[in-house]
PDB file of N, CA and C in Angstrom:
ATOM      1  N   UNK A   1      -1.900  -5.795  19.684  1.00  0.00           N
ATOM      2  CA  UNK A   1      -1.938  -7.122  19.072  1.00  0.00           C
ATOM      3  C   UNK A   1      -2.020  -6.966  17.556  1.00  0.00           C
ATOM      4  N   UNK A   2      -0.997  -8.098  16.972  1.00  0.00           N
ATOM      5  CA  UNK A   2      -1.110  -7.481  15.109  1.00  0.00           C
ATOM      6  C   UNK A   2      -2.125  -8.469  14.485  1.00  0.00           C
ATOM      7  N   UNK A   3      -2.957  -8.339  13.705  1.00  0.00           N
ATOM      8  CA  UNK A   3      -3.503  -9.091  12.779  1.00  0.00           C
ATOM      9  C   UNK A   3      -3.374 -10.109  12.326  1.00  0.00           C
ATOM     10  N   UNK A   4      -3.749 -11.141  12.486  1.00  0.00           N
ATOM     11  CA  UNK A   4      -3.443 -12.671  12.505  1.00  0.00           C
ATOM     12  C   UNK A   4      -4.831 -13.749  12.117  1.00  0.00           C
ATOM     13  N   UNK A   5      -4.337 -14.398  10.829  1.00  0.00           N
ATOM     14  CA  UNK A   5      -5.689 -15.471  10.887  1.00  0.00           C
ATOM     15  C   UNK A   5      -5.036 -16.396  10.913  1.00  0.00           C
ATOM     16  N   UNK A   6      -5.894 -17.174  11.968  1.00  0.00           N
ATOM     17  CA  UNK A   6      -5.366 -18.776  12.120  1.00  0.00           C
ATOM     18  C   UNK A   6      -4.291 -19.163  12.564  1.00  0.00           C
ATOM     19  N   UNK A   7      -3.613 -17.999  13.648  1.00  0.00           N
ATOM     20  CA  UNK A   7      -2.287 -17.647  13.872  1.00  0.00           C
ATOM     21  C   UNK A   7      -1.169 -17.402  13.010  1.00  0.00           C
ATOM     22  N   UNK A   8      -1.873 -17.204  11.971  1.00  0.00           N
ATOM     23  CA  UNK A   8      -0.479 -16.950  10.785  1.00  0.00           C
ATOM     24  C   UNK A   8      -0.275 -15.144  10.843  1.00  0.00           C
ATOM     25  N   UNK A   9       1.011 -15.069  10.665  1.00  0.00           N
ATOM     26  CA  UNK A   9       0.546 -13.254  10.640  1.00  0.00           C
ATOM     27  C   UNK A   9       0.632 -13.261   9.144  1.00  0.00           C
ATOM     28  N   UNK A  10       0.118 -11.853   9.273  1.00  0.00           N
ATOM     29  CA  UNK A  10      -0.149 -11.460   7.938  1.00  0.00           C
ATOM     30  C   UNK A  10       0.612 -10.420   7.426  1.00  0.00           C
ATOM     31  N   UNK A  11       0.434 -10.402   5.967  1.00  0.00           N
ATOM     32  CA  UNK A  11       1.546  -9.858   5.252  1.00  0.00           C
ATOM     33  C   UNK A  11       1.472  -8.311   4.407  1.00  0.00           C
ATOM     34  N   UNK A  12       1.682  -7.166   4.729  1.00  0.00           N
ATOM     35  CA  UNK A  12       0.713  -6.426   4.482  1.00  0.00           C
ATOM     36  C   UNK A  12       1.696  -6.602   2.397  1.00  0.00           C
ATOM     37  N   UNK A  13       0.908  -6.218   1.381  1.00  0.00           N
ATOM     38  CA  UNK A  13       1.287  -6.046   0.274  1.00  0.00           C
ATOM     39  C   UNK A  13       1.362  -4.244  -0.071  1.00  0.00           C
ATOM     40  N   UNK A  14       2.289  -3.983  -0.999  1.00  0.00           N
ATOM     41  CA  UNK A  14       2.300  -2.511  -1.809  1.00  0.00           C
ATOM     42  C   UNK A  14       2.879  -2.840  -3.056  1.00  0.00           C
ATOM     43  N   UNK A  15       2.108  -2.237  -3.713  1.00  0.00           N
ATOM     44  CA  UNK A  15       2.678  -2.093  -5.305  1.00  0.00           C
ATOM     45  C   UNK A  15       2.131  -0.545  -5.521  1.00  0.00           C
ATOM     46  N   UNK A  16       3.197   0.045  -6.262  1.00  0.00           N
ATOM     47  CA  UNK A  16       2.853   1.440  -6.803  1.00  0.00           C
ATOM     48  C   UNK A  16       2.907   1.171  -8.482  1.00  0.00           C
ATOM     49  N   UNK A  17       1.648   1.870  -8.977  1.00  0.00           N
ATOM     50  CA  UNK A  17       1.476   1.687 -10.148  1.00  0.00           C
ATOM     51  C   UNK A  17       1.245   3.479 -11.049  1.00  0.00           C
ATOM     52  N   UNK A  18       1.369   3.157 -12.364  1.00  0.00           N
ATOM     53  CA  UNK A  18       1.406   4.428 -13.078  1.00  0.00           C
ATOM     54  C   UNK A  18       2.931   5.759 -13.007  1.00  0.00           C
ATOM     55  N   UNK A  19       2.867   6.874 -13.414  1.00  0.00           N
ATOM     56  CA  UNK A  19       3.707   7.412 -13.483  1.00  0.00           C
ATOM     57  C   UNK A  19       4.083   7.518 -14.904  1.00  0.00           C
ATOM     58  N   UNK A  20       4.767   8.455 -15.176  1.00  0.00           N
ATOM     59  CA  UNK A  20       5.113   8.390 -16.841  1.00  0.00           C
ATOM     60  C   UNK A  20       5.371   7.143 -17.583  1.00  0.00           C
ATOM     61  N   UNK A  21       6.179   6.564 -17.037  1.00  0.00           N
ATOM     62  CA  UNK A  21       6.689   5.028 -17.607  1.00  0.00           C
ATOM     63  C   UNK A  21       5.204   3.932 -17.503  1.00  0.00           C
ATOM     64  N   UNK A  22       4.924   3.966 -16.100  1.00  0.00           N
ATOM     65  CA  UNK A  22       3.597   3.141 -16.268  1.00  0.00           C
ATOM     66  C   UNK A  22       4.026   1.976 -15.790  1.00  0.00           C
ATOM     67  N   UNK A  23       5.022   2.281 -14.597  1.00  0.00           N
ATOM     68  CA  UNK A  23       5.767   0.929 -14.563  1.00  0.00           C
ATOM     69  C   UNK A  23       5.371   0.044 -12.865  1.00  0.00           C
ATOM     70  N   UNK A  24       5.211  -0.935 -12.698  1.00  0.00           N
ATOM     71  CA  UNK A  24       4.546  -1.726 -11.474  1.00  0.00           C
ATOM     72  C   UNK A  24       6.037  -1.767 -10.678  1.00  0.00           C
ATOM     73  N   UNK A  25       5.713  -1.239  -9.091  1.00  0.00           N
ATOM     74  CA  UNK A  25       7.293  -1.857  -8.801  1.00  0.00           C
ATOM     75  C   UNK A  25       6.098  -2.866  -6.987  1.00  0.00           C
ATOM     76  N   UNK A  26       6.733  -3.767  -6.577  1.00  0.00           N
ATOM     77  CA  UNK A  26       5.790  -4.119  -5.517  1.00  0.00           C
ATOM     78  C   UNK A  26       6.896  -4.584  -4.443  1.00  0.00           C
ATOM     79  N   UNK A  27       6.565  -4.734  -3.226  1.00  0.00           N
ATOM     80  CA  UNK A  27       7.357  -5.061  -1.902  1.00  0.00           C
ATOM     81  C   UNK A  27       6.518  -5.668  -1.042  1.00  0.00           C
ATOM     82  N   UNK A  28       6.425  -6.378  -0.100  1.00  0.00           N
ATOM     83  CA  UNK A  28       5.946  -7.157   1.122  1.00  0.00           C
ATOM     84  C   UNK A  28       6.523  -6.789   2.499  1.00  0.00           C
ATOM     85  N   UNK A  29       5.263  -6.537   3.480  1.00  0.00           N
ATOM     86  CA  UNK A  29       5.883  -6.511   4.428  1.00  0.00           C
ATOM     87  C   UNK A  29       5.030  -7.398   5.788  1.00  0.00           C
ATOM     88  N   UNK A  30       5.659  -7.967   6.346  1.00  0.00           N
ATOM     89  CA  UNK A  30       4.706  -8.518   7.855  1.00  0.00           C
ATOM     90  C   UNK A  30       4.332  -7.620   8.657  1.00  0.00           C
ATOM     91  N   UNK A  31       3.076  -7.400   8.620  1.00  0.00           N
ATOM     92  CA  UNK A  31       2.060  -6.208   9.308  1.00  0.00           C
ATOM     93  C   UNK A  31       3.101  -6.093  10.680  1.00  0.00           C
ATOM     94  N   UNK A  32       3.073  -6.860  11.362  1.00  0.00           N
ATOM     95  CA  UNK A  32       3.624  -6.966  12.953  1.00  0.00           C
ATOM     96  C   UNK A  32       4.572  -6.075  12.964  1.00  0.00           C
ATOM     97  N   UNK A  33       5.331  -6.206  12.066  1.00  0.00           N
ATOM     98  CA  UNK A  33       6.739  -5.758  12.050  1.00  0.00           C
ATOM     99  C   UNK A  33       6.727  -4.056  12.062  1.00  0.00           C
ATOM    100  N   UNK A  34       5.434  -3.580  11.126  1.00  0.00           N
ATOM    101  CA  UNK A  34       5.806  -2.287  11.297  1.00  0.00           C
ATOM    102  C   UNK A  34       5.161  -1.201  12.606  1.00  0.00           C
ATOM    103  N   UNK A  35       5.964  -0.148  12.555  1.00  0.00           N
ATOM    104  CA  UNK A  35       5.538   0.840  13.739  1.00  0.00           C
ATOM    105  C   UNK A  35       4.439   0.991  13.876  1.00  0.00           C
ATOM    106  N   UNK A  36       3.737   1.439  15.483  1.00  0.00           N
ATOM    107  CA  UNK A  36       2.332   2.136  15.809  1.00  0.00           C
ATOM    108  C   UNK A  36       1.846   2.974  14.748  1.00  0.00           C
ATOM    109  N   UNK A  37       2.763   3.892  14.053  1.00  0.00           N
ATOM    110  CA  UNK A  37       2.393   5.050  13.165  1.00  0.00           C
ATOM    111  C   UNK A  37       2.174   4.101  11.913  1.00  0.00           C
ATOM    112  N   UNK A  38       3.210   3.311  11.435  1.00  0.00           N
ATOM    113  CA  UNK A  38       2.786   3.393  10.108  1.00  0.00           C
ATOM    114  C   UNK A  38       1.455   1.874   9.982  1.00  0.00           C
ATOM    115  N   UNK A  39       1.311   1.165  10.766  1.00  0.00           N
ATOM    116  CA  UNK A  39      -0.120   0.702  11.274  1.00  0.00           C
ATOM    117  C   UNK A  39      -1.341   1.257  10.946  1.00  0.00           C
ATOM    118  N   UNK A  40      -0.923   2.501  11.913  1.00  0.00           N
ATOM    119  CA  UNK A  40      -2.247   3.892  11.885  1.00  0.00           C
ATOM    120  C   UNK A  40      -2.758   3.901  10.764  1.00  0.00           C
ATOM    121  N   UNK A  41      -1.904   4.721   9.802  1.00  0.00           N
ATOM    122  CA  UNK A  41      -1.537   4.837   8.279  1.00  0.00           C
ATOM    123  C   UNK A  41      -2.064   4.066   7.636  1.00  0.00           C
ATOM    124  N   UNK A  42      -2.069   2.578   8.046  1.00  0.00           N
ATOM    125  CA  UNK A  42      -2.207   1.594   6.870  1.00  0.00           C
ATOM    126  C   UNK A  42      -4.276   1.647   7.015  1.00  0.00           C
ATOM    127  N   UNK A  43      -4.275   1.710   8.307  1.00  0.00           N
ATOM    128  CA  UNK A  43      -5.830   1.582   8.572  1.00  0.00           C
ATOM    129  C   UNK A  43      -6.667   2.526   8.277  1.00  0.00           C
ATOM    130  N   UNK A  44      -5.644   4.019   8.216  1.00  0.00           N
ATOM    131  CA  UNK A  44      -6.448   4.736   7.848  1.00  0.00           C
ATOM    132  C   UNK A  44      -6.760   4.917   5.651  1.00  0.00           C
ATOM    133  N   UNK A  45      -5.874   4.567   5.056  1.00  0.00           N
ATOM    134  CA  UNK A  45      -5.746   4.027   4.106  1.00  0.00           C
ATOM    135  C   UNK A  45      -7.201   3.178   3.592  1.00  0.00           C
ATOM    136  N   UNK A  46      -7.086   2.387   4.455  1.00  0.00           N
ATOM    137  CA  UNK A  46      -8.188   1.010   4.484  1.00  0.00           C
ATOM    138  C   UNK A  46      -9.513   2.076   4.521  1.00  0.00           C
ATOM    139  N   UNK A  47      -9.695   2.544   5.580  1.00  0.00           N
ATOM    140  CA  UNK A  47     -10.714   3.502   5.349  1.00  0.00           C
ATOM    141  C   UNK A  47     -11.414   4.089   4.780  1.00  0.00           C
ATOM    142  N   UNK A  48     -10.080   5.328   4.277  1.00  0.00           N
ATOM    143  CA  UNK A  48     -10.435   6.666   3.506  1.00  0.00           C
ATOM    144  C   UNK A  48     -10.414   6.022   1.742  1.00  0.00           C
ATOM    145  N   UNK A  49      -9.500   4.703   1.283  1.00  0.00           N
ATOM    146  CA  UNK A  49      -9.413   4.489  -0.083  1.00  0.00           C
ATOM    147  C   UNK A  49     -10.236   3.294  -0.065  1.00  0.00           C
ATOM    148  N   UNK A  50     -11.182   2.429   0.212  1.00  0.00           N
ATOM    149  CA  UNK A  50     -11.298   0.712   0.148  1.00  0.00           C
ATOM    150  C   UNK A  50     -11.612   0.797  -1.394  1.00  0.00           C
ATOM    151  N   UNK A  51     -10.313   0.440  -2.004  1.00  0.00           N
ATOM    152  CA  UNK A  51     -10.318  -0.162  -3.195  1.00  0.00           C
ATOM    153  C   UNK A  51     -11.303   0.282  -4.540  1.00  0.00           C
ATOM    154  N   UNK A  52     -11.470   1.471  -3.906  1.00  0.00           N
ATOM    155  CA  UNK A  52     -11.829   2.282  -4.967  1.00  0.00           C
ATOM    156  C   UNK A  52     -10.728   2.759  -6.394  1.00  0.00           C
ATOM    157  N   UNK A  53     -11.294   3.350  -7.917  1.00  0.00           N
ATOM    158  CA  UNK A  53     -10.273   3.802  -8.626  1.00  0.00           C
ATOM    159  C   UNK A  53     -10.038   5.299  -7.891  1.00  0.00           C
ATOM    160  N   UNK A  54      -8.821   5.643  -7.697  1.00  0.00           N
ATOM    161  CA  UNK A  54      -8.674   6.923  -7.462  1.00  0.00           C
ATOM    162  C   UNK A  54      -7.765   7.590  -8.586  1.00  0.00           C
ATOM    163  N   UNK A  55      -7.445   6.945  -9.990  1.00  0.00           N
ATOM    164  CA  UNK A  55      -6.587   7.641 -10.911  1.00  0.00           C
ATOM    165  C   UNK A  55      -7.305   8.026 -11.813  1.00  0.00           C
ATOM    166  N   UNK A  56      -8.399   7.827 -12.004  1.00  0.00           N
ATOM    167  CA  UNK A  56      -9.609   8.860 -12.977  1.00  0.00           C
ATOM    168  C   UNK A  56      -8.908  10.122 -13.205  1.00  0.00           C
ATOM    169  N   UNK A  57      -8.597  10.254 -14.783  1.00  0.00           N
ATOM    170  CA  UNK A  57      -8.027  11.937 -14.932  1.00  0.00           C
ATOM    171  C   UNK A  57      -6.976  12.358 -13.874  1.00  0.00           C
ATOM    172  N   UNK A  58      -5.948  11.557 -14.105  1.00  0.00           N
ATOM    173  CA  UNK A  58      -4.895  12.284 -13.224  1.00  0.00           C
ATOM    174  C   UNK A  58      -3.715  11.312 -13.854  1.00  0.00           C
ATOM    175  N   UNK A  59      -3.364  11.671 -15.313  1.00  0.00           N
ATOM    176  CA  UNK A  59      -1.934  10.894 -15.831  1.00  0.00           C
ATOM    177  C   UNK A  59      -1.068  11.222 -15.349  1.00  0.00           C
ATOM    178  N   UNK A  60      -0.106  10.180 -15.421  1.00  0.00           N
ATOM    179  CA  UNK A  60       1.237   9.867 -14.630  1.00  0.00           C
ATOM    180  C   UNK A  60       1.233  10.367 -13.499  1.00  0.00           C
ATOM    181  N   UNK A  61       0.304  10.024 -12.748  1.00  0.00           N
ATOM    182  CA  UNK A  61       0.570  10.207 -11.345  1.00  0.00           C
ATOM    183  C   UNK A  61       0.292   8.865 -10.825  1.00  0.00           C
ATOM    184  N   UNK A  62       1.416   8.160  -9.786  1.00  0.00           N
ATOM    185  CA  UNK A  62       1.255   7.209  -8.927  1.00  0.00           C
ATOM    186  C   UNK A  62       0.294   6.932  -8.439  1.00  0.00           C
ATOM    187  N   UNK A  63      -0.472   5.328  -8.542  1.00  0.00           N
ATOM    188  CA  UNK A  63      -1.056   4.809  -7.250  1.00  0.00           C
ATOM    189  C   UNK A  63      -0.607   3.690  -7.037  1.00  0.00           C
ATOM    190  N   UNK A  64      -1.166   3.885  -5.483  1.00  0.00           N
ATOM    191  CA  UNK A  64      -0.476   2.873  -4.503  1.00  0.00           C
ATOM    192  C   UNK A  64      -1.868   2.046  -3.622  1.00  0.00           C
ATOM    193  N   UNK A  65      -1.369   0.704  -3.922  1.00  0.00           N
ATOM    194  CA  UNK A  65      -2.330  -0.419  -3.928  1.00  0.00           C
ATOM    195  C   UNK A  65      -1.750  -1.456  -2.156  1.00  0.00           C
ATOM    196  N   UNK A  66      -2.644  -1.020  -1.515  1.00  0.00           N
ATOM    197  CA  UNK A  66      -2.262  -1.482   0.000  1.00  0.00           C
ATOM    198  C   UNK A  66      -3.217  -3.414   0.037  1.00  0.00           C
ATOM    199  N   UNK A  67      -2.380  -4.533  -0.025  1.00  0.00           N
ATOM    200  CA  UNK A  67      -3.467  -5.202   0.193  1.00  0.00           C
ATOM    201  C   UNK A  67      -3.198  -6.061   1.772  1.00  0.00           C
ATOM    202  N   UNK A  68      -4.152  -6.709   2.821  1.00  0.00           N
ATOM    203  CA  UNK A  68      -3.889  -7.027   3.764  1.00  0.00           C
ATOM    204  C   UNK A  68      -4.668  -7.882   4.304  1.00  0.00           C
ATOM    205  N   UNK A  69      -5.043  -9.149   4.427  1.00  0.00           N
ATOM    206  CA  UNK A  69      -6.048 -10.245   4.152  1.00  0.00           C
ATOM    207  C   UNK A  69      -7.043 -10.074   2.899  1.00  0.00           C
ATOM    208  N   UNK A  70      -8.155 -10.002   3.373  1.00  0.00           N
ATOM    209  CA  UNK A  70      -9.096  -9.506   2.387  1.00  0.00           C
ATOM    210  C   UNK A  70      -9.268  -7.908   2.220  1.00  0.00           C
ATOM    211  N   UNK A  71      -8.553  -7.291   2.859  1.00  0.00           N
ATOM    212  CA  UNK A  71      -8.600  -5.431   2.458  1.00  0.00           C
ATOM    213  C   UNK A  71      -7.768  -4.898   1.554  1.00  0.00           C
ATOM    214  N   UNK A  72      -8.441  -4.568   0.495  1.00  0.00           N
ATOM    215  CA  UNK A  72      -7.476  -3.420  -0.083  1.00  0.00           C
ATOM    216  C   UNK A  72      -7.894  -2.239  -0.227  1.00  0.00           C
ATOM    217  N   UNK A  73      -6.333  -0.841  -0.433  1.00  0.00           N
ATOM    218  CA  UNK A  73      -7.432   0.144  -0.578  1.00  0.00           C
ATOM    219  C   UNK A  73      -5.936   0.673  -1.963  1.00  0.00           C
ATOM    220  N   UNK A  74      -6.814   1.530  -2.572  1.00  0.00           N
ATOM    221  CA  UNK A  74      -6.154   2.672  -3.824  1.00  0.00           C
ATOM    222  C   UNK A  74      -5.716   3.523  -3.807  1.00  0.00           C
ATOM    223  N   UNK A  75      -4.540   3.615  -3.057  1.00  0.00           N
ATOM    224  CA  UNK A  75      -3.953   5.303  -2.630  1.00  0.00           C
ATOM    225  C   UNK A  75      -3.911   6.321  -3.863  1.00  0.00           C
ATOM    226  N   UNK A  76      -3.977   7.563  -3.981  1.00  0.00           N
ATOM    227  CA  UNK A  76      -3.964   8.335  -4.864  1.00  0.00           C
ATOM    228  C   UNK A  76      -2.485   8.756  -4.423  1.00  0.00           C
ATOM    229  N   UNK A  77      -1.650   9.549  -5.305  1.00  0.00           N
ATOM    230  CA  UNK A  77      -0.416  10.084  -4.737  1.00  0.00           C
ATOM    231  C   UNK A  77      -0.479  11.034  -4.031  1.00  0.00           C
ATOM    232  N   UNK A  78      -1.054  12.055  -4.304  1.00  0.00           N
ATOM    233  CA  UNK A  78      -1.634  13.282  -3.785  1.00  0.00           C
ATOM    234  C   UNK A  78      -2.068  13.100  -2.019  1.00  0.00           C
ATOM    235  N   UNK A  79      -2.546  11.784  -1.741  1.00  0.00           N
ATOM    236  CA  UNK A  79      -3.187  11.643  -0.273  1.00  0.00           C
ATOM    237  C   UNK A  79      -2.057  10.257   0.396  1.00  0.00           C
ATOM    238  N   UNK A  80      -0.928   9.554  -0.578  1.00  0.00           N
ATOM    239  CA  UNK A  80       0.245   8.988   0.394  1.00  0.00           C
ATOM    240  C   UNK A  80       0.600   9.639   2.241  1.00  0.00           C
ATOM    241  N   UNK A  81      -0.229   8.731   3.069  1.00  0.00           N
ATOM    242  CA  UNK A  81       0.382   9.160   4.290  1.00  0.00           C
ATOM    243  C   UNK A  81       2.019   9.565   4.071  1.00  0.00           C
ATOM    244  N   UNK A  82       2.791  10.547   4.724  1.00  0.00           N
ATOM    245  CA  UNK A  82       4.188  10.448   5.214  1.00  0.00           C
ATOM    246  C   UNK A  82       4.265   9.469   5.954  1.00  0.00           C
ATOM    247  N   UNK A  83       3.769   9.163   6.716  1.00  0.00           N
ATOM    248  CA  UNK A  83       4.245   8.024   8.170  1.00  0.00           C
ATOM    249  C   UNK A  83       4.825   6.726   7.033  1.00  0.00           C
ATOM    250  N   UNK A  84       3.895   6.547   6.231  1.00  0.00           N
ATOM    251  CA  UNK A  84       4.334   5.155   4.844  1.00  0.00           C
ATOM    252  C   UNK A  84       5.726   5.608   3.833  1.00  0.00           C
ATOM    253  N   UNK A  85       6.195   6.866   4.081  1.00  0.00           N
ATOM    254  CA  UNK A  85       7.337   6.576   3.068  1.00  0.00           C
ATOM    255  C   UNK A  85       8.401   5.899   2.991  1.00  0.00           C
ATOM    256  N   UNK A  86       8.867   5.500   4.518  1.00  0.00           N
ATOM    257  CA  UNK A  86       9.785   4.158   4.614  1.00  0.00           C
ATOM    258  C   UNK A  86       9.617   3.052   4.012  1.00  0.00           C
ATOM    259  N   UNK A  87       8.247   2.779   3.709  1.00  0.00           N
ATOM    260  CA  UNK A  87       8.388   1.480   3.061  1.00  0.00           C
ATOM    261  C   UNK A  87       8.155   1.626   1.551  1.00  0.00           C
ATOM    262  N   UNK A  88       8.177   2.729   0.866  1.00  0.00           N
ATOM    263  CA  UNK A  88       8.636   3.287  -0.695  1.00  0.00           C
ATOM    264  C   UNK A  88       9.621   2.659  -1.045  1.00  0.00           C
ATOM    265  N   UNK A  89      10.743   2.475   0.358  1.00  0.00           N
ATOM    266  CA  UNK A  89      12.525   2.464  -0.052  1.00  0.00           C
ATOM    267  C   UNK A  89      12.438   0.854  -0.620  1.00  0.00           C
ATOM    268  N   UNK A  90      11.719   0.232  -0.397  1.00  0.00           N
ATOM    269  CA  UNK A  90      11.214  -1.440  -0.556  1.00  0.00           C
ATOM    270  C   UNK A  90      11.310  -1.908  -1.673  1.00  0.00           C
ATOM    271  N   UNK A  91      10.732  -0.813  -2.996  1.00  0.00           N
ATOM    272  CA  UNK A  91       9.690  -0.857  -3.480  1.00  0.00           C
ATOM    273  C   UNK A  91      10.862  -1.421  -4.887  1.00  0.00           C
ATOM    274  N   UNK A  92      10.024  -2.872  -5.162  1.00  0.00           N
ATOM    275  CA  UNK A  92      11.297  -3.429  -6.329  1.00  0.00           C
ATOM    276  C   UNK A  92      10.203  -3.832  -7.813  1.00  0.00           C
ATOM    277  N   UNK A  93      10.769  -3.736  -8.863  1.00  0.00           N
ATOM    278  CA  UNK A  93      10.552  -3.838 -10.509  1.00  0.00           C
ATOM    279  C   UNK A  93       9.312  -5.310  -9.887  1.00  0.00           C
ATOM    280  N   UNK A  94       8.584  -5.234 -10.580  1.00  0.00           N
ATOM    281  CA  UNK A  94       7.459  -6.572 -10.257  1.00  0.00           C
ATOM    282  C   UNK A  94       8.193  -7.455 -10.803  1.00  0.00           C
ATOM    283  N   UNK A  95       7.754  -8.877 -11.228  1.00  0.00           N
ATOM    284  CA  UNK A  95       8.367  -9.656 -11.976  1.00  0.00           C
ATOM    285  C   UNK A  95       7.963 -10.103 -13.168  1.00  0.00           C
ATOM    286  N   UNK A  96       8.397 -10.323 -14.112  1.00  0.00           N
ATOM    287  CA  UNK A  96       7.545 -10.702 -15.459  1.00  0.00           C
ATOM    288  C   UNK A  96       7.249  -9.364 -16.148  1.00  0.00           C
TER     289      UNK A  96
END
């Protein structure tokens, strides 16, 4: 069963931030929609990062910002599940 308040499903968010340029790119996806694995991934994410900074002393290296009702967590690049790189391919210029 996927994650749902109020019967609405929910939408999981990613934005990857930092990197030499320093540049925000972000994508949306409906939790439901994605695989058992990359689910796993997202929860374990939720877990191991809740929205902690994880870019302390580590320039131009990517992070990746998972948000999903009220959860977010701070991926470091270094700890990006594989099971999540499909939804990298998503990943578009923010706006503004």
């Amino acid at each position: 069963m996927s994650p749902s308040r109020g019967g609405e499903q929910l939408e999981l968010e990613l934005e990857r931030s930092g990197g030499f340029a320093g540049l925000f790119l972000r994508a949306s996806f409906q939790y439901s929609e994605l695989s058992e694995s990359e689910r796993g991934a997202v929860e374990l994410c939720f877990e191991h990062w809740p929205g902690s900074d994880p870019g302390a002393g580590q320039p131009d290296r990517f992070c990746y910002r998972l948000d999903l009702a009220e959860r977010t967590a701070l991926v470091p690049e270094a700890h990006w599940p594989q099971a999540l790189n499909a939804l990298l391919t998503a990943l578009r210029p923010a706006p503004g």
